[in-house]
Protein backbone atom coordinates (compact mmCIF):
# COMPACT_ATOMS: atom_id res chain seq x y z
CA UNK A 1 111.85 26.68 174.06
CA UNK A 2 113.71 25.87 177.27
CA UNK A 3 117.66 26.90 177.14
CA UNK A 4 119.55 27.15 180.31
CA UNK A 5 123.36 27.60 180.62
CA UNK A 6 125.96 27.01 183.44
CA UNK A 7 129.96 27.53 183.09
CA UNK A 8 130.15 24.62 181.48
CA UNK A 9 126.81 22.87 179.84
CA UNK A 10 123.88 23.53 178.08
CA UNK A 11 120.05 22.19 178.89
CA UNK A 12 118.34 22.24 175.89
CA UNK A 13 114.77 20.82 174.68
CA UNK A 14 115.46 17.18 173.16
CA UNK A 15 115.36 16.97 169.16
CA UNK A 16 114.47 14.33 167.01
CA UNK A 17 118.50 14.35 165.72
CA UNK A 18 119.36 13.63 168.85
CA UNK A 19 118.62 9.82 168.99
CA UNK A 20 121.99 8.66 168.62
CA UNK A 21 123.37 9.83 171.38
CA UNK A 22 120.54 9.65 173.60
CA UNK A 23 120.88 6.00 172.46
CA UNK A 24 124.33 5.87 173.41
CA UNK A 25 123.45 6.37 177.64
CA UNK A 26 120.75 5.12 177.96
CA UNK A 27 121.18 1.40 176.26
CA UNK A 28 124.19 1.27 178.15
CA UNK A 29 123.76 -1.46 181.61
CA UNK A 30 125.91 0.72 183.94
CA UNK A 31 124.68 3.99 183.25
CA UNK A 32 120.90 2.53 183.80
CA UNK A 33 121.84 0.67 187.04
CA UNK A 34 119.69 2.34 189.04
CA UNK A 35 116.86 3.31 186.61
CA UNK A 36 113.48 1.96 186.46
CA UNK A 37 114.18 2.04 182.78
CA UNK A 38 116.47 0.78 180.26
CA UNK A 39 118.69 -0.53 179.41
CA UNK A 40 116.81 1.02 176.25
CA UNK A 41 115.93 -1.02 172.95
CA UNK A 42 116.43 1.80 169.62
CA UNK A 43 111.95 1.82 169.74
CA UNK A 44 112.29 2.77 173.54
CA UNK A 45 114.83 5.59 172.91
CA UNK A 46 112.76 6.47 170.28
CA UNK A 47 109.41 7.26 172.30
CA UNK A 48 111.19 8.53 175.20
CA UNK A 49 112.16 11.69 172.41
CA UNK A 50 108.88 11.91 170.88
CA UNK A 51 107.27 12.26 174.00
CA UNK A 52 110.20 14.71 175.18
CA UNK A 53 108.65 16.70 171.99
CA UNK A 54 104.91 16.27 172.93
CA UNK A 55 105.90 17.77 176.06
CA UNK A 56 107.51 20.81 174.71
CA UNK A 57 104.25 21.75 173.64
CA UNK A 58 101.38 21.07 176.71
CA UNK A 59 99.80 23.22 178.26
CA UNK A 60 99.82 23.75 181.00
CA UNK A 61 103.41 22.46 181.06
CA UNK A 62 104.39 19.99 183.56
CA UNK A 63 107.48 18.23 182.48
CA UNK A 64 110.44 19.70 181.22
CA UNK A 65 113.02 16.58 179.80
CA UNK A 66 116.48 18.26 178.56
CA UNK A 67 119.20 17.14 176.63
CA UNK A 68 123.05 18.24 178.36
CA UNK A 69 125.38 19.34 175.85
CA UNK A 70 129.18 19.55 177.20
CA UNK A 71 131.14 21.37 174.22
CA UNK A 72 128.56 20.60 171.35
CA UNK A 73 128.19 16.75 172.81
CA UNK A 74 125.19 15.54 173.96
CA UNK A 75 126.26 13.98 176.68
CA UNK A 76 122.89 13.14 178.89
CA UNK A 77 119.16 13.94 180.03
CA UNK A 78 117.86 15.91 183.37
CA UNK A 79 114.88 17.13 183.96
CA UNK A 80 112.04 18.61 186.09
CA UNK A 81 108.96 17.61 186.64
CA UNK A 82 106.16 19.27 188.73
CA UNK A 83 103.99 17.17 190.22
CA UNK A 84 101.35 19.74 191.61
CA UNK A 85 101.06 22.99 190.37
CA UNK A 86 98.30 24.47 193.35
CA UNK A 87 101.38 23.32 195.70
CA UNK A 88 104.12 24.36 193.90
CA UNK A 89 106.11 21.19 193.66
CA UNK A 90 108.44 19.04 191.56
CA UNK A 91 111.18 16.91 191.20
CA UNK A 92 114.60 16.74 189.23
CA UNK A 93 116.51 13.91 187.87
CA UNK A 94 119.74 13.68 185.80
CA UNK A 95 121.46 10.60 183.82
CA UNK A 96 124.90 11.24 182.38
CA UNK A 97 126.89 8.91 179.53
CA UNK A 98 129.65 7.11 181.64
CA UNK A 99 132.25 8.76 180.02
CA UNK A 100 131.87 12.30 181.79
CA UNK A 101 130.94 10.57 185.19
CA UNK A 102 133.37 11.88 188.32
CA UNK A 103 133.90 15.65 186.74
CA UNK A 104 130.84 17.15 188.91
CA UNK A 105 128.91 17.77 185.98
CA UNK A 106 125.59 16.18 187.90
CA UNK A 107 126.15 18.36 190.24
CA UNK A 108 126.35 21.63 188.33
CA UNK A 109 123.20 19.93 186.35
CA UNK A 110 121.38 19.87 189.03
CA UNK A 111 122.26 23.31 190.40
CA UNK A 112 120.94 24.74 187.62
CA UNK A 113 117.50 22.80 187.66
CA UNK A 114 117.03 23.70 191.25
CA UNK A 115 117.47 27.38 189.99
CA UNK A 116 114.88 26.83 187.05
CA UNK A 117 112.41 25.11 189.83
CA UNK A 118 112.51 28.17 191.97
CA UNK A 119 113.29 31.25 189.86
CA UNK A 120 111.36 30.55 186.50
CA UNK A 121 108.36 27.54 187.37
CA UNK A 122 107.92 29.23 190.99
CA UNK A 123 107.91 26.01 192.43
CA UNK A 124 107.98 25.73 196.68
CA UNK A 125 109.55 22.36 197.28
CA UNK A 126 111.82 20.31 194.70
CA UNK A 127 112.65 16.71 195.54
CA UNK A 128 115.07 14.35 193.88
CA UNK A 129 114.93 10.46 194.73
CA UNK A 130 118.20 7.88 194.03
CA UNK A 131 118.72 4.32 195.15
CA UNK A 132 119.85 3.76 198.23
CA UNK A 133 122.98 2.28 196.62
CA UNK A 134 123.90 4.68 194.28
CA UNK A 135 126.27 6.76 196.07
CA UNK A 136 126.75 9.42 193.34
CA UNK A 137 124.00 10.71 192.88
CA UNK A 138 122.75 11.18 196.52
CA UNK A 139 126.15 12.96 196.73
CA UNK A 140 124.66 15.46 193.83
CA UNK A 141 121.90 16.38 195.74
CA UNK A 142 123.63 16.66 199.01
CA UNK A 143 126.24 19.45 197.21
CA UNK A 144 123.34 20.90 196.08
CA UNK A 145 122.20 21.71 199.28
CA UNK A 146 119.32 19.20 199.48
CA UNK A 147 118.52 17.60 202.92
CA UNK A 148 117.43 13.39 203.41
CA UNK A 149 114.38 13.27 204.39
CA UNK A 150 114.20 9.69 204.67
CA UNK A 151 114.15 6.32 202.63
CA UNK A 152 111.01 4.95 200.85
CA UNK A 153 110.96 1.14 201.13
CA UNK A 154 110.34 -0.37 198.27
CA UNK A 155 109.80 1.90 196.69
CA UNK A 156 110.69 1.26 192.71
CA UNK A 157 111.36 -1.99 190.45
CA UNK A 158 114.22 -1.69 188.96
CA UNK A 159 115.62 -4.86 186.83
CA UNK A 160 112.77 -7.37 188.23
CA UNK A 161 114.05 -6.34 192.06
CA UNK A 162 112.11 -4.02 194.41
CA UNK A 163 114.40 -1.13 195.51
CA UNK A 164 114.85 1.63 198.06
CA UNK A 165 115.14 4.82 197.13
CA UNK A 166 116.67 7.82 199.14
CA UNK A 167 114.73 10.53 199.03
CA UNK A 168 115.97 14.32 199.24
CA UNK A 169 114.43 17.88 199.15
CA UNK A 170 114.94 21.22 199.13
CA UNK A 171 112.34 24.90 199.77
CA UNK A 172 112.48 27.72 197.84
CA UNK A 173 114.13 29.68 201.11
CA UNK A 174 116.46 27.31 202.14
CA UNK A 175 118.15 27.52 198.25
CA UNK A 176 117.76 31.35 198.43
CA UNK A 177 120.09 31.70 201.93
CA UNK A 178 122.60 29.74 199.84
């Protein structure tokens, strides 16, 4: 079971209990903006935990989906994702109830899923990819030391409309010299 702390949150493995407020971010039109997903019927929150669960449990483990708990709230979902194991690399992402936006909790959520890439999956290279428009998040990965590497045209639907998306990275050394 995957636990990671930071001054403030807790990434834990998603549980069945926590469909309610799962439910609560990601049915709700502004905090999916920019998803290819959502906004989320109850049956669509519903499989997104079970196969959160199912996930828990693969081997070899490729996707790690965790719930962030501010003060015993579940608040949102990050994750990582690794995309090739024989070249070490994977990608985060982050989505956070509107509530708690602007108090640079995506950032220290991503911080510490950049430090689970590296230190405990081993991974090389960690990406994260946002819409060109939304300004927030890029900002995340920018304070997080990731560098633009360029846009991807195109590259996602998202609400019936073909979107850009940003696209960022960061290597294992580069996040060590910080």
């Amino acid at each position: 079971m995957v636990i990671l702390s930071t001054e403030r949150l807790i990434l834990r493995e998603f549980e069945k209990k926590d469909f309610p407020s799962v439910h609560e971010y990601a049915s709700d039109p502004k905090v999916v903006k920019f998803m290819p997903w959502g906004p989320n019927s109850p049956s669509e929150t519903r499989r997104f935990i079970e196969n959160a669960i199912q996930n828990q449990i693969k081997k070899p483990r490729t996707s790690y989906e965790l719930a962030i708990i501010l003060n015993n709230d579940l608040i949102g979902g990050c994750g990582i994702t690794i995309h090739s194991v024989s070249d070490k690399r994977g990608e985060i992402g982050y989505c956070i109830r509107r509530d708690q936006w602007g108090r640079g909790l995506g950032t220290e959520t991503a911080a510490k899923l950049i430090e689970f890439g590296f230190k405990e999956l081993q991974l090389h290279r960690i990406i994260a990819k946002c819409d060109t428009s939304n300004h927030a998040s890029y900002k995340i990965m920018e304070k997080n030391g990731m560098t633009k590497e360029g846009v991807l045209r195109e590259e996602k639907r998202i609400h019936g409309e073909w979107r850009d998306s940003c696209l960022y990275s960061i290597l294992e050394y580069e996040w060590i010299k910080e």
